[in-house]
Structure formats: C-alpha cells, structure tokens
PDB file of N, CA and C in Angstrom:
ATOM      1  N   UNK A   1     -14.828-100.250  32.152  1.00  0.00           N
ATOM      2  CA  UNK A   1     -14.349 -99.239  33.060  1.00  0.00           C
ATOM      3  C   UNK A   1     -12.879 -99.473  33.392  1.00  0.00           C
ATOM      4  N   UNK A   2     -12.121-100.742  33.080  1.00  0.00           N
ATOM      5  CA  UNK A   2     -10.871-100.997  33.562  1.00  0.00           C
ATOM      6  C   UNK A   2     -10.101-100.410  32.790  1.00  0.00           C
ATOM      7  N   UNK A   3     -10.561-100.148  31.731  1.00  0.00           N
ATOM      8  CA  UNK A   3      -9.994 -99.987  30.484  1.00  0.00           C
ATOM      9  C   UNK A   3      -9.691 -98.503  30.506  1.00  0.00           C
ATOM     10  N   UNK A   4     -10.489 -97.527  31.161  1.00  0.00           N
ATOM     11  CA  UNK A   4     -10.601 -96.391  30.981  1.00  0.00           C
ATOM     12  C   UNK A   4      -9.652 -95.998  32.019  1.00  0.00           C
ATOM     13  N   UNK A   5      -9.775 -96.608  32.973  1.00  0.00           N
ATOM     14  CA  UNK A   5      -8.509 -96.519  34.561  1.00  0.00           C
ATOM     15  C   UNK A   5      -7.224 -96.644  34.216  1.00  0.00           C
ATOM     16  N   UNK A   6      -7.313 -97.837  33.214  1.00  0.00           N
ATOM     17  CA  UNK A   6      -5.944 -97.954  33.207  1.00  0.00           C
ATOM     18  C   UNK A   6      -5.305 -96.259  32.378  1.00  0.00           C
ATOM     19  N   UNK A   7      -6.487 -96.441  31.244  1.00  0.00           N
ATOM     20  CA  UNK A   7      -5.909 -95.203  30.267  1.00  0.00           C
ATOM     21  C   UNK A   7      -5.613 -93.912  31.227  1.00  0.00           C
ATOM     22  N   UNK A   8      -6.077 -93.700  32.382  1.00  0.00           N
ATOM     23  CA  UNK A   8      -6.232 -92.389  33.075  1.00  0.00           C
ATOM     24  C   UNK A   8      -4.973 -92.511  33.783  1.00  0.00           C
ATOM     25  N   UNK A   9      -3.721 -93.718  33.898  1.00  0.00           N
ATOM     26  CA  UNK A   9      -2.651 -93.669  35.084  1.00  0.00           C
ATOM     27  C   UNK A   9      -2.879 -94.356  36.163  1.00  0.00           C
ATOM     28  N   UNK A  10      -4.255 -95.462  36.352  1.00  0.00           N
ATOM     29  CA  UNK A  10      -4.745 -95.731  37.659  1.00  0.00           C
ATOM     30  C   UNK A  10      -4.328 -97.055  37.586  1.00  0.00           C
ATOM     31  N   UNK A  11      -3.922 -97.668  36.506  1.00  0.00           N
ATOM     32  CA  UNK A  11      -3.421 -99.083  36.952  1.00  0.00           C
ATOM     33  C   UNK A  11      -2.732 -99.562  38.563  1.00  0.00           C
ATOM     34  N   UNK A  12      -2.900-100.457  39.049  1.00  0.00           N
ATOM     35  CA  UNK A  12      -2.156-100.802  40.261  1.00  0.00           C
ATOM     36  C   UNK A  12      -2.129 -99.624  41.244  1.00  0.00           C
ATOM     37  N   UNK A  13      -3.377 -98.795  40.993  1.00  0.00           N
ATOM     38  CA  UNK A  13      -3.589 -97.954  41.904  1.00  0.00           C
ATOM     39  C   UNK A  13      -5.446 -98.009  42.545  1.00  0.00           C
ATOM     40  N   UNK A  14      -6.193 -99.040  41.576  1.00  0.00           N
ATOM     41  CA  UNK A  14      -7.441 -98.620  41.603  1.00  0.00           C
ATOM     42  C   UNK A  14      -7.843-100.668  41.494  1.00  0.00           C
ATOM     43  N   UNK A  15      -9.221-100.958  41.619  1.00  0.00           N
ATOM     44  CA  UNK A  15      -9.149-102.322  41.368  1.00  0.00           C
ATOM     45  C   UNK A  15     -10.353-102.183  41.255  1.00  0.00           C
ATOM     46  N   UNK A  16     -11.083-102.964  39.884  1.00  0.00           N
ATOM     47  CA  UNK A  16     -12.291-102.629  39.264  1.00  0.00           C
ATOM     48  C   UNK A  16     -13.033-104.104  39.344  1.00  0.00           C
ATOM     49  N   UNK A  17     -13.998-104.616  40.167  1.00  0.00           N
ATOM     50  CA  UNK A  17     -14.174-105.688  40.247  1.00  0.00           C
ATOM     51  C   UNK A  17     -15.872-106.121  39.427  1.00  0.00           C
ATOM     52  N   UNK A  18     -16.015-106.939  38.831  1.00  0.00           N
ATOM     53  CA  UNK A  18     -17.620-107.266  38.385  1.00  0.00           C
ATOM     54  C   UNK A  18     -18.009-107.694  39.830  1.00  0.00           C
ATOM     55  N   UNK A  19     -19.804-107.455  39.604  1.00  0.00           N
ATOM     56  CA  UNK A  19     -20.671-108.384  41.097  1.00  0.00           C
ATOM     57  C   UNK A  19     -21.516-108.240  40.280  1.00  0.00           C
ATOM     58  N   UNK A  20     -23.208-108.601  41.328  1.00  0.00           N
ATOM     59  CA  UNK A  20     -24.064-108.643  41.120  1.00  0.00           C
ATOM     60  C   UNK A  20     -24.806-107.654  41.308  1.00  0.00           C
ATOM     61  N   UNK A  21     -25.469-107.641  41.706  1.00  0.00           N
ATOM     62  CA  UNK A  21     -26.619-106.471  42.234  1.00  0.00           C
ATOM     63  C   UNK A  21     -26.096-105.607  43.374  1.00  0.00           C
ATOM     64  N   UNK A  22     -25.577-106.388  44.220  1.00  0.00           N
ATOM     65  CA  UNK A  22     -25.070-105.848  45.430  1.00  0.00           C
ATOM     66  C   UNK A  22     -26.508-105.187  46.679  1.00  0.00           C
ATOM     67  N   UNK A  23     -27.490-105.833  46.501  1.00  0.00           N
ATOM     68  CA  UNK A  23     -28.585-106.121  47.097  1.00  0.00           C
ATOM     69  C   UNK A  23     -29.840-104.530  46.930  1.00  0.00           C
ATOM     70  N   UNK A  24     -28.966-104.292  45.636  1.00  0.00           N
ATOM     71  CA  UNK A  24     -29.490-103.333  45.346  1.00  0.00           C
ATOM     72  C   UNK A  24     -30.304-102.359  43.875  1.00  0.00           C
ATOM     73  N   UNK A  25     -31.131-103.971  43.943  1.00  0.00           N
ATOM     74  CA  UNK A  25     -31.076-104.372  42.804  1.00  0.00           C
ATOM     75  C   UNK A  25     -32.134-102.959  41.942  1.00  0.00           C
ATOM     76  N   UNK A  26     -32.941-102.385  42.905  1.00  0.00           N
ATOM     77  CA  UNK A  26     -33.977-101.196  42.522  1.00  0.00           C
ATOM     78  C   UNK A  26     -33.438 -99.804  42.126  1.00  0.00           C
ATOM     79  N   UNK A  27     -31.788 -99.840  42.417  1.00  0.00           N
ATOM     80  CA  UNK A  27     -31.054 -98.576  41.875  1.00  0.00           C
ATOM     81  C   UNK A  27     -30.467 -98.754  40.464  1.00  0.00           C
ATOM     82  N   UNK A  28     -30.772-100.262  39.789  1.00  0.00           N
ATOM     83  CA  UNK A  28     -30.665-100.703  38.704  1.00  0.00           C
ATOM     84  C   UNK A  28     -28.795-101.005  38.148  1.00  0.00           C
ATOM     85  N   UNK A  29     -28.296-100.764  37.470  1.00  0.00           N
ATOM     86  CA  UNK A  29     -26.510-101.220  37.066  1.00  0.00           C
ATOM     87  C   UNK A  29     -26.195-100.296  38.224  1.00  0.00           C
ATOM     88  N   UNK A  30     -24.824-100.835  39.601  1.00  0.00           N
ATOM     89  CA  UNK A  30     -24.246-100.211  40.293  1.00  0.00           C
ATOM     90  C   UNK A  30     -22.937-100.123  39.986  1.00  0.00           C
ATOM     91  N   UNK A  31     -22.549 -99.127  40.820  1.00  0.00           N
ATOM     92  CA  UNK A  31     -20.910 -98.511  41.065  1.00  0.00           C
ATOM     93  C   UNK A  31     -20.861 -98.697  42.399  1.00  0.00           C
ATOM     94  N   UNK A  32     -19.567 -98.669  43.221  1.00  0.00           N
ATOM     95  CA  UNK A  32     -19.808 -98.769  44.407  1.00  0.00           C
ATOM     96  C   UNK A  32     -18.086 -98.079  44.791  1.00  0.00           C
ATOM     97  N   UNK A  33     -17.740 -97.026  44.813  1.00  0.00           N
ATOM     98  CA  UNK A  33     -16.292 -96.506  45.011  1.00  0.00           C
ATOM     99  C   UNK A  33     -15.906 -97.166  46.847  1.00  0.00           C
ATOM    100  N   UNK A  34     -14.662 -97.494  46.861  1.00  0.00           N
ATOM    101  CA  UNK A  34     -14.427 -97.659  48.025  1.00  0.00           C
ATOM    102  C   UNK A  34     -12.867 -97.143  48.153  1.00  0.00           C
ATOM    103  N   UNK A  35     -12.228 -96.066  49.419  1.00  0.00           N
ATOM    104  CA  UNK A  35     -13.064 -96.416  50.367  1.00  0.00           C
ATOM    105  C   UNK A  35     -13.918 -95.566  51.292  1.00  0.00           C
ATOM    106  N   UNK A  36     -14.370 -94.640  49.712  1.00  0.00           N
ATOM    107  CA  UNK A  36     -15.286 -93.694  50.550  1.00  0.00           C
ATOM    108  C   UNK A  36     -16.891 -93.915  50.348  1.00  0.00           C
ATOM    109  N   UNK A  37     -16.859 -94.981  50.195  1.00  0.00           N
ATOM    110  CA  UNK A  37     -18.452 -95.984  50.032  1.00  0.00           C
ATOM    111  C   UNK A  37     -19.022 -94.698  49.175  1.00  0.00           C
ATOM    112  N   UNK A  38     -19.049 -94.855  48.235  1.00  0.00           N
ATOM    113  CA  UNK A  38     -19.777 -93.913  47.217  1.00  0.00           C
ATOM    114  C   UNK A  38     -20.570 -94.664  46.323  1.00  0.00           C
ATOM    115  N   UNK A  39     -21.964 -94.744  46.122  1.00  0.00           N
ATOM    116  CA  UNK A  39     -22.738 -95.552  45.233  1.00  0.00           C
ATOM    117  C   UNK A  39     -23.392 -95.188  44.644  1.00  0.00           C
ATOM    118  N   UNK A  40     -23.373 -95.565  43.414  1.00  0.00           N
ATOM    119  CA  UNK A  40     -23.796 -94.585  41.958  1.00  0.00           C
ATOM    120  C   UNK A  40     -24.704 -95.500  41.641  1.00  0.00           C
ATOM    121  N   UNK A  41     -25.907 -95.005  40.992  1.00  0.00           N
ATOM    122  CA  UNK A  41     -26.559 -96.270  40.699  1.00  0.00           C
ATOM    123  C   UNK A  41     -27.133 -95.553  39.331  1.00  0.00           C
ATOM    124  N   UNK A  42     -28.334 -96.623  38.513  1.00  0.00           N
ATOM    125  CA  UNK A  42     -28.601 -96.273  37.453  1.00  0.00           C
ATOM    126  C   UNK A  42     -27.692 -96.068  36.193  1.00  0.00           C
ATOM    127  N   UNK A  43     -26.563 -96.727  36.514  1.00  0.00           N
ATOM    128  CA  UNK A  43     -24.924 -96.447  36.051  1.00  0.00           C
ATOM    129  C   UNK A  43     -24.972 -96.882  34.456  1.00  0.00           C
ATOM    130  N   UNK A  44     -24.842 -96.073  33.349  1.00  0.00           N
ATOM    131  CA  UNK A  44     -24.690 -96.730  32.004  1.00  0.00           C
ATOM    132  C   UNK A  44     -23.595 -96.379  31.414  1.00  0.00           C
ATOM    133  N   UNK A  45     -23.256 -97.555  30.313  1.00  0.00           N
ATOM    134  CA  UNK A  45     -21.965 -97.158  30.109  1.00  0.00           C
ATOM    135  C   UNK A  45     -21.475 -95.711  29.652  1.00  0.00           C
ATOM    136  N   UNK A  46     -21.723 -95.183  28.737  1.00  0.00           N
ATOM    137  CA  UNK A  46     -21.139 -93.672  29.307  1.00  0.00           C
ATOM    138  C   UNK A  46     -21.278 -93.119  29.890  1.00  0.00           C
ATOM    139  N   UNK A  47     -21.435 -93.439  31.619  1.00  0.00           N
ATOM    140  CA  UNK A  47     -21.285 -92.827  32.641  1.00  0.00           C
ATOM    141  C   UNK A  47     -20.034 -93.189  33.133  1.00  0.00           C
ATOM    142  N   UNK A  48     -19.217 -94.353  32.981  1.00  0.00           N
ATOM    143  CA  UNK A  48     -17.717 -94.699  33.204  1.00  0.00           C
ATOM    144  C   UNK A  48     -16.714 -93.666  32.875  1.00  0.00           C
ATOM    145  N   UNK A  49     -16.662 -93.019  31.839  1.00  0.00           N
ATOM    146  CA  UNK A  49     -15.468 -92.040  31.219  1.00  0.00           C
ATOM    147  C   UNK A  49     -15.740 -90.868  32.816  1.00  0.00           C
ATOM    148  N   UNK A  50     -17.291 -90.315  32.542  1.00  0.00           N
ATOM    149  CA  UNK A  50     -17.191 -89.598  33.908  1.00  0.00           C
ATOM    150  C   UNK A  50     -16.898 -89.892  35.218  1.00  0.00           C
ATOM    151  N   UNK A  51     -17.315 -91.179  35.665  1.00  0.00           N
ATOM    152  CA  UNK A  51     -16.609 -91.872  37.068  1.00  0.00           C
ATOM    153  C   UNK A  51     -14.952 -91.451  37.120  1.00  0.00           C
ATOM    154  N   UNK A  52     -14.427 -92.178  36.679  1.00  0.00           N
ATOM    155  CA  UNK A  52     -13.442 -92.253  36.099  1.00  0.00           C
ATOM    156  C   UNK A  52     -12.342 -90.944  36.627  1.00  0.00           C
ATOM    157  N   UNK A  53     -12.856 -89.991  35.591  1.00  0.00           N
ATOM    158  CA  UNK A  53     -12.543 -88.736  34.805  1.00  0.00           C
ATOM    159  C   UNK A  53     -12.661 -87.420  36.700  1.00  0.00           C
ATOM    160  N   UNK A  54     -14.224 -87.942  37.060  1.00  0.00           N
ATOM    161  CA  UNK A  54     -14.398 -87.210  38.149  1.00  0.00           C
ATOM    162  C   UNK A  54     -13.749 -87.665  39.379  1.00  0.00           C
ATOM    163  N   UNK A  55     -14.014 -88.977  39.099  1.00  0.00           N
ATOM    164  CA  UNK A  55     -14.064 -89.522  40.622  1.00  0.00           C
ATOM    165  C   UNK A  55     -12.808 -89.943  41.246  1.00  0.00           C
ATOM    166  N   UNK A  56     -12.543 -91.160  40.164  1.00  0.00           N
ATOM    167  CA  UNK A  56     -11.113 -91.439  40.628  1.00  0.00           C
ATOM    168  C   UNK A  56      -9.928 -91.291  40.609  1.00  0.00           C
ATOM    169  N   UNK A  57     -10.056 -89.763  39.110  1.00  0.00           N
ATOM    170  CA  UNK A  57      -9.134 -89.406  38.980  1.00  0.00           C
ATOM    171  C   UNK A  57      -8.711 -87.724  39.991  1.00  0.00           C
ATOM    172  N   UNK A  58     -10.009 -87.231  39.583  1.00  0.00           N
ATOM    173  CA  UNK A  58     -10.276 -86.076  40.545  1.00  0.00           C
ATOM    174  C   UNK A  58     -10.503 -85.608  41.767  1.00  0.00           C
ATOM    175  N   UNK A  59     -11.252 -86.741  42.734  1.00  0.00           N
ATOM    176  CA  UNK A  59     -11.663 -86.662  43.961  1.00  0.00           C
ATOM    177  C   UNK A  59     -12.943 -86.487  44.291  1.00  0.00           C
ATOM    178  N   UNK A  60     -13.794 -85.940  42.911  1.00  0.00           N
ATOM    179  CA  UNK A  60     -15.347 -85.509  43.257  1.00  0.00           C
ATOM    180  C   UNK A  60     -16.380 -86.408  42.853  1.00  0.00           C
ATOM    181  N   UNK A  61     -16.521 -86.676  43.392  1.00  0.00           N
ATOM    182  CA  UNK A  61     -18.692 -87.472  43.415  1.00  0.00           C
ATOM    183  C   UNK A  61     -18.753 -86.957  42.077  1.00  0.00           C
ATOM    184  N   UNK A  62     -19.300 -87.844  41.347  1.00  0.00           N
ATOM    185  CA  UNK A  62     -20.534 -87.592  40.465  1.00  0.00           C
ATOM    186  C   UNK A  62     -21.966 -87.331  41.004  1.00  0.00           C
ATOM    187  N   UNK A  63     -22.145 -86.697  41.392  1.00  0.00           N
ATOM    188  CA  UNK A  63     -23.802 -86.434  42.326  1.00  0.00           C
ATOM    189  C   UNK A  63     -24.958 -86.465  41.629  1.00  0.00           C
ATOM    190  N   UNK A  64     -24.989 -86.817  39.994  1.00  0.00           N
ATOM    191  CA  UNK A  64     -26.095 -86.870  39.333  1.00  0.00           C
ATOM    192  C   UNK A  64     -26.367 -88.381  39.386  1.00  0.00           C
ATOM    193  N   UNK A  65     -25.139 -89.033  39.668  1.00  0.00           N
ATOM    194  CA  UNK A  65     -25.335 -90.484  39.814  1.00  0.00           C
ATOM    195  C   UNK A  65     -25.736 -91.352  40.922  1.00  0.00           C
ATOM    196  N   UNK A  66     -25.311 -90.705  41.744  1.00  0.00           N
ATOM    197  CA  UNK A  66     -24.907 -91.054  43.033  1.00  0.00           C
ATOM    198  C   UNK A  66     -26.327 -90.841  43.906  1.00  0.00           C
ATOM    199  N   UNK A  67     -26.465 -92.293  44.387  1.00  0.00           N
ATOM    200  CA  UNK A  67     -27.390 -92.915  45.037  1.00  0.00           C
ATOM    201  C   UNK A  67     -27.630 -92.714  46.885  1.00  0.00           C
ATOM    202  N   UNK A  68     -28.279 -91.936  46.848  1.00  0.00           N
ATOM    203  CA  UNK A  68     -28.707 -91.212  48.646  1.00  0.00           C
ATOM    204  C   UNK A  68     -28.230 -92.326  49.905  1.00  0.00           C
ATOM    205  N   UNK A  69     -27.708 -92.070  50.529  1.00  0.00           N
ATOM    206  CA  UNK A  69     -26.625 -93.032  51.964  1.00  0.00           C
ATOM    207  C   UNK A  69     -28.554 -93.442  52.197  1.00  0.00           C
ATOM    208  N   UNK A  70     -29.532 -92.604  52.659  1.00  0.00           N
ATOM    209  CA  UNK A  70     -30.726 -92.900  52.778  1.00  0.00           C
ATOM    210  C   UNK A  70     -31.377 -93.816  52.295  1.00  0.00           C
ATOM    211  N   UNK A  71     -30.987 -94.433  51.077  1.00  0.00           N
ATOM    212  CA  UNK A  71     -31.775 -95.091  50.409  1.00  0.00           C
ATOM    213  C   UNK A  71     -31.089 -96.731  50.216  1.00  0.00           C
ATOM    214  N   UNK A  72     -30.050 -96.725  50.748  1.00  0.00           N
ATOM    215  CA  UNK A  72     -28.894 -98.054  50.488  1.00  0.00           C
ATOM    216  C   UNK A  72     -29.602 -98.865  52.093  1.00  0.00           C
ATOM    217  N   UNK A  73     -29.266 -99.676  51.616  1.00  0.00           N
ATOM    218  CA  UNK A  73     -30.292-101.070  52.571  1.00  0.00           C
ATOM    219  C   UNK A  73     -31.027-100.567  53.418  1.00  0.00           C
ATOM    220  N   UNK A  74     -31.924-100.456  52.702  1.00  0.00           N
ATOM    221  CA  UNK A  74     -33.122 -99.659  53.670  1.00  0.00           C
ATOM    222  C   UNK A  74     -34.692-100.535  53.104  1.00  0.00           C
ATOM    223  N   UNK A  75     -35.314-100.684  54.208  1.00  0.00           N
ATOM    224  CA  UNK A  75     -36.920-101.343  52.945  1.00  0.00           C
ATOM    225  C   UNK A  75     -37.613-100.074  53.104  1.00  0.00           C
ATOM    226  N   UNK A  76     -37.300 -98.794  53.469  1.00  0.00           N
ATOM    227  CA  UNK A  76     -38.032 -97.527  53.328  1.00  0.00           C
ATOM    228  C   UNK A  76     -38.122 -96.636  51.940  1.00  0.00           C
ATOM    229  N   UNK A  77     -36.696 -96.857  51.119  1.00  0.00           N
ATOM    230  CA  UNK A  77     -36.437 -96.298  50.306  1.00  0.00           C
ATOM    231  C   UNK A  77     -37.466 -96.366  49.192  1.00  0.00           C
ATOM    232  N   UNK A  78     -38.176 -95.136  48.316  1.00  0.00           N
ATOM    233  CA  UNK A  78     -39.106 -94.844  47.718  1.00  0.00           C
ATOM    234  C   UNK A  78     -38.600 -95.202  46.132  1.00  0.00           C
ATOM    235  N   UNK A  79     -37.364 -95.692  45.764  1.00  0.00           N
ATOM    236  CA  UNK A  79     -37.015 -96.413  44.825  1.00  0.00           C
ATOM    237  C   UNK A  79     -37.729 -98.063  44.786  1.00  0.00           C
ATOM    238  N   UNK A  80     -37.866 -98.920  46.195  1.00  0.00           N
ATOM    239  CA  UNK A  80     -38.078 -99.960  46.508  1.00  0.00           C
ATOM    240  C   UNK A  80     -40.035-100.121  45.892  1.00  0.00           C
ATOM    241  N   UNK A  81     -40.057-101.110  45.303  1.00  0.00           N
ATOM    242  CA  UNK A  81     -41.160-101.569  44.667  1.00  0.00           C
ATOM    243  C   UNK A  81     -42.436-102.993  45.528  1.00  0.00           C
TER     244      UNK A  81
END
C-alpha cells in the first residue's frame, strides 16, 4: 500500500504503518485511516489501489469495506465468534 501512496503524490503526506490485529482480529486483514478513524476490514490486497484511489486520495470511504463504528470493540458484535 506504500507503494501505491507514494505513486498517487502522498509521500510525506500520508504514513502507512504494519500492526497486528489491532484487537480486531474477527474483521480479519485491517485498515485503519486516521484521522477520521475509518476501519476497513476484511481488507485484501486489491483492495489497496481502491483505499488509496478513494480514500486518501479522494476523501470518500470505501463503504463496501468499511467496518460498522458498532461493531469495533464491542463483545456484542455478530462478527465475534
């Protein structure tokens, strides 16, 4: 994904960091935009060009990705096993 930022103009404008799960581990590979806390989950790699493309270059959510404020640290969430 750094790779694709940089290609888009976002160098030294954007900062693409690896983690872990981020305690969220039942929404499966995450995204996590900051700093409008936006969390994409289920994230595969060609879903990056669209992050990217939509999000950080454009301003808009990916909303097919993007993981319900409802469902982020919650033990209610109907993703949770």
């Amino acid at each position: 994904m750094s790779q694709l930022a940089k290609a888009a103009g976002l160098a030294g404008r954007v900062r693409i960091n690896k983690s872990g799960c981020l305690d969220q581990c039942e929404h499966g590979p995450m995204v996590v935009v900051y700093p409008e806390a936006v969390w994409y989950g289920n994230v595969q790699p060609e879903d990056a060009a669209e992050i990217v493309s939509e999000h950080l270059v454009g301003g808009r959510p990916v909303e097919r990705l993007r993981v319900a404020d409802e469902c982020l640290n919650t033990k209610t969430c109907p993703h949770r096993s």
